[in-house]
C-alpha atoms as a PDB file:
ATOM      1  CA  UNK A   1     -12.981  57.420 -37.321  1.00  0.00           C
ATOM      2  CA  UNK A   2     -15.797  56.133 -35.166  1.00  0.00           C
ATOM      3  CA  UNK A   3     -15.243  53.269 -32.403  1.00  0.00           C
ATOM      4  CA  UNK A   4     -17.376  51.120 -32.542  1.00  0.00           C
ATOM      5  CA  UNK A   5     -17.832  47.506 -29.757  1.00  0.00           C
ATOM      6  CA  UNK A   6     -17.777  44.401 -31.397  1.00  0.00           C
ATOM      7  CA  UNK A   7     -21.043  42.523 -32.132  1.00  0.00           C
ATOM      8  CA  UNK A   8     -22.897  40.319 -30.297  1.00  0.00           C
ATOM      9  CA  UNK A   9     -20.737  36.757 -31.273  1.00  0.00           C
ATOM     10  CA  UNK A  10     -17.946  38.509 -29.693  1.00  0.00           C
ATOM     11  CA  UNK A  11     -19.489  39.191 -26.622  1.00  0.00           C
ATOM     12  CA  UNK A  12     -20.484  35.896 -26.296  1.00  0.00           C
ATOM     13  CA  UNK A  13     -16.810  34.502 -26.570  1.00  0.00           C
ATOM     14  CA  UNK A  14     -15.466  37.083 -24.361  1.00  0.00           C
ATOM     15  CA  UNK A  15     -18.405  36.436 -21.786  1.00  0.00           C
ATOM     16  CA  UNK A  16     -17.776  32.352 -22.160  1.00  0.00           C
ATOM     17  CA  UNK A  17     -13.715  33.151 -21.239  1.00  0.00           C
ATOM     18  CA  UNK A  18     -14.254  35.475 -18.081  1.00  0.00           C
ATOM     19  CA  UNK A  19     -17.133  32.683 -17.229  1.00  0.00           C
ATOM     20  CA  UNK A  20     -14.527  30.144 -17.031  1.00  0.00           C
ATOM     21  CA  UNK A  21     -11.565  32.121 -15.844  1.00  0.00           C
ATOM     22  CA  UNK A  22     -13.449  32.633 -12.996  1.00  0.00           C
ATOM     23  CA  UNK A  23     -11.095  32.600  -9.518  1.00  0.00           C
ATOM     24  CA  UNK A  24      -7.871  33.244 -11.553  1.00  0.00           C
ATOM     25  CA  UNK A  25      -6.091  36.010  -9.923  1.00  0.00           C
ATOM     26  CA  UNK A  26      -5.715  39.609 -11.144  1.00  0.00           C
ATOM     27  CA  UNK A  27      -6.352  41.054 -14.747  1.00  0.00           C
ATOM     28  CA  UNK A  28      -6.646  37.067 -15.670  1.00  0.00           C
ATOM     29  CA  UNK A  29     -10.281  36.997 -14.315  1.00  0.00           C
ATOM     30  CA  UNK A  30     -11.006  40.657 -15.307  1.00  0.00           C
ATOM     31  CA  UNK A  31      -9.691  41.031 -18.748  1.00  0.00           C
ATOM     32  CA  UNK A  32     -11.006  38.801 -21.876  1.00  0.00           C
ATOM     33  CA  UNK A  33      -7.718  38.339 -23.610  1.00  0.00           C
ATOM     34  CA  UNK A  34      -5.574  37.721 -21.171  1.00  0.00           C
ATOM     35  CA  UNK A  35      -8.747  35.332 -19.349  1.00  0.00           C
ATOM     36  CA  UNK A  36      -8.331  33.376 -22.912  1.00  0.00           C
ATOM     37  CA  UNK A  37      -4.978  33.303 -22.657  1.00  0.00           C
ATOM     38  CA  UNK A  38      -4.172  32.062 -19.374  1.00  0.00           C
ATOM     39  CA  UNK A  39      -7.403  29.390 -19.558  1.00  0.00           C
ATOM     40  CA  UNK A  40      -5.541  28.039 -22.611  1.00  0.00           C
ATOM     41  CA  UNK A  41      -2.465  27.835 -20.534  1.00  0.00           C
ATOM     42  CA  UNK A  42      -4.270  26.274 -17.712  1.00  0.00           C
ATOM     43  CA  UNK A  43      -5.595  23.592 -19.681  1.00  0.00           C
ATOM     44  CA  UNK A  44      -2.330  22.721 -20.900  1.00  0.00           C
ATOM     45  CA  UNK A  45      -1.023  22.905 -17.562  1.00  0.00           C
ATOM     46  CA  UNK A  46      -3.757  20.450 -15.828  1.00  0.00           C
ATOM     47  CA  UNK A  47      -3.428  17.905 -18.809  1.00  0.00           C
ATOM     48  CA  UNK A  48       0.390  17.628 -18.277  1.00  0.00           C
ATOM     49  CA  UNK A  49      -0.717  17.372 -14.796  1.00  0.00           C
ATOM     50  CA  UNK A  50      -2.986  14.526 -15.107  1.00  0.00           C
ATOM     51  CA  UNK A  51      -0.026  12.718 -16.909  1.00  0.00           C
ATOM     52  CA  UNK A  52       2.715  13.352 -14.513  1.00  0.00           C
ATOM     53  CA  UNK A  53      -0.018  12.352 -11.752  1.00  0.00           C
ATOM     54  CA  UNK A  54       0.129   8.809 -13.088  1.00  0.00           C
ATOM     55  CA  UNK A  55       3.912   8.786 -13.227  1.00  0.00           C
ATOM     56  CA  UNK A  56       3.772   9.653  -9.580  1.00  0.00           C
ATOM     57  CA  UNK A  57       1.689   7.173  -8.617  1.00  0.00           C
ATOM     58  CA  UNK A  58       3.745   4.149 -10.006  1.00  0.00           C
ATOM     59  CA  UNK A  59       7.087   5.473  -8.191  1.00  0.00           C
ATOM     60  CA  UNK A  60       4.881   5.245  -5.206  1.00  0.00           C
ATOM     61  CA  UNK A  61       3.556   1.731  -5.514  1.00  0.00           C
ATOM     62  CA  UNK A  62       7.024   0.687  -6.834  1.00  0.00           C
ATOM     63  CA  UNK A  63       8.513   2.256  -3.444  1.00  0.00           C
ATOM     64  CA  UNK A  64       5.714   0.294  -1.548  1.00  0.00           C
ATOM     65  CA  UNK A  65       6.627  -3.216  -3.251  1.00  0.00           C
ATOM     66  CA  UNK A  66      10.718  -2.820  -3.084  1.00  0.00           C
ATOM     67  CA  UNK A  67      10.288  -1.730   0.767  1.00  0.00           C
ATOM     68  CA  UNK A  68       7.581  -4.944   1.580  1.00  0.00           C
ATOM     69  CA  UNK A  69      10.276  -7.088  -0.313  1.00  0.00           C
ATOM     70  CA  UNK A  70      13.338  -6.077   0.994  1.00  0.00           C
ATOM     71  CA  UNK A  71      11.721  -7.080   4.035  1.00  0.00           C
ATOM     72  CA  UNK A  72      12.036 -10.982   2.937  1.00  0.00           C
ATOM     73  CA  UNK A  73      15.854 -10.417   1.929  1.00  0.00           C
ATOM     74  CA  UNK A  74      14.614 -10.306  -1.895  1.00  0.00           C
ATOM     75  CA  UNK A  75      15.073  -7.332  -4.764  1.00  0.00           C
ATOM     76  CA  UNK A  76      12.666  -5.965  -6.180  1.00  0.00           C
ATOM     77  CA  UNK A  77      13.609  -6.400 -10.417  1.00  0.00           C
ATOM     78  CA  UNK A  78      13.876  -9.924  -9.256  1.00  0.00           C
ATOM     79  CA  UNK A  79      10.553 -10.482  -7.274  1.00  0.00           C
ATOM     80  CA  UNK A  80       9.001  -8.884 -10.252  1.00  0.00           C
ATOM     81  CA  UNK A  81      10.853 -11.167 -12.663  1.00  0.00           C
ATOM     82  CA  UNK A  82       9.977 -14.561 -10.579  1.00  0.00           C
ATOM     83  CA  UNK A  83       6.100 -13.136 -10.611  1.00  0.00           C
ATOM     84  CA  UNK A  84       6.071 -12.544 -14.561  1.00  0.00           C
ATOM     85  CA  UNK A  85       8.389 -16.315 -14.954  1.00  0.00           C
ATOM     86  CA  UNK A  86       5.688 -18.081 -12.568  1.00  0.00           C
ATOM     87  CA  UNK A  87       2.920 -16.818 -13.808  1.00  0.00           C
ATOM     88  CA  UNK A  88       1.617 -14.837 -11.354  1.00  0.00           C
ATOM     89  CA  UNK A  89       0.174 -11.376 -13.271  1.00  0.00           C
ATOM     90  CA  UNK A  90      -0.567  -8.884 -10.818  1.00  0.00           C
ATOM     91  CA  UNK A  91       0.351  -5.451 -11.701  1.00  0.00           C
ATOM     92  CA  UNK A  92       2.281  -2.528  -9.680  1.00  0.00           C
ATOM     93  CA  UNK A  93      -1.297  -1.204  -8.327  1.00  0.00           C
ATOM     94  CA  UNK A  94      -2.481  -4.319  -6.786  1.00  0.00           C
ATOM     95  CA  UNK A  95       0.421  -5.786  -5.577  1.00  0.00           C
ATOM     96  CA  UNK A  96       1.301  -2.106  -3.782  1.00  0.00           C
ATOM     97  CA  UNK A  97      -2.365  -2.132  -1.948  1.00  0.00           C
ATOM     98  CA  UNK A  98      -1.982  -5.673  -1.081  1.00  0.00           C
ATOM     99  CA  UNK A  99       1.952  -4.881   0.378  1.00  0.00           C
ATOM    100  CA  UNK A 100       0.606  -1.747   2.114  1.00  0.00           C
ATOM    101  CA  UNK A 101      -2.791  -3.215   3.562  1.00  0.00           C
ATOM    102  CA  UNK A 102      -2.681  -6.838   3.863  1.00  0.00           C
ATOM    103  CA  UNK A 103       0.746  -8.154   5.037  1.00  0.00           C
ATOM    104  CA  UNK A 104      -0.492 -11.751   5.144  1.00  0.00           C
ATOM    105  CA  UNK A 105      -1.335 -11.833   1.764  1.00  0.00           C
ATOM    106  CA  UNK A 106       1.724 -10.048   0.374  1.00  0.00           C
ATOM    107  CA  UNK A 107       3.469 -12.959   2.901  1.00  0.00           C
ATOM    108  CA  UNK A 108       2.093 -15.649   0.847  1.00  0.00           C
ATOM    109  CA  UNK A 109       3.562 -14.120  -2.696  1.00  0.00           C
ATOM    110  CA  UNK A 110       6.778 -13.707  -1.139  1.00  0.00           C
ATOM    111  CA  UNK A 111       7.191 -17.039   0.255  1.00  0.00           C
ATOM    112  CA  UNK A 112       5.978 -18.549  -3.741  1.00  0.00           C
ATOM    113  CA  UNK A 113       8.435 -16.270  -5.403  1.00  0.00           C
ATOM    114  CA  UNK A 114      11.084 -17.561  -2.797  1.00  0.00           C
ATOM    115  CA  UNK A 115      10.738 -21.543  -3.890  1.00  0.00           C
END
């Protein structure tokens, strides 16, 4: 029985998955299946890391908010609490920058949450 290489479509596909396995290490960037194979693990890999990304970033501005508050002898579930009771809708991201960049400000919400 004769070999014989696969048509031109599949040359195309394999072509497309060494194009964008490009800079993957080893027989990853070298070989077509395992190229598909580990750029289908990638992308599951960088959209799980796109979510956890976000997660990260809220522990960090809630970190920033407690540590601004505790500095005014307050908690931080309350001072949230108080800010959603009077009204006052910032959210995590805002009140984080505002805590880490602009004491003055973050003063001035502390001392309304306070009374």
């Amino acid at each position: 029985m004769i070999r014989i290489t696969r048509g031109n479509i599949n040359s195309k596909k394999h072509k497309k998955y060494l194009h964008l396995a490009k800079g993957y290490v080893g027989a990853n960037s070298r070989l077509s299946t395992l190229a598909m194979e580990q750029f289908i693990q990638s992308g599951k890999f960088s959209y799980t890391g796109r979510k956890l990304k976000k997660r990260d970033y809220r522990c960090i501005w809630i970190y920033r908010i407690n540590a601004a508050v505790r500095a005014h002898n307050l908690n931080y579930s309350k001072f949230m609490g108080t800010l959603h009771k009077k009204n006052i809708f910032l959210n995590r991201k805002s009140l984080a920058y505002i805590a880490f960049h602009d004491s003055k400000s973050f003063n001035v919400i502390a001392r309304l949450i306070k009374n």
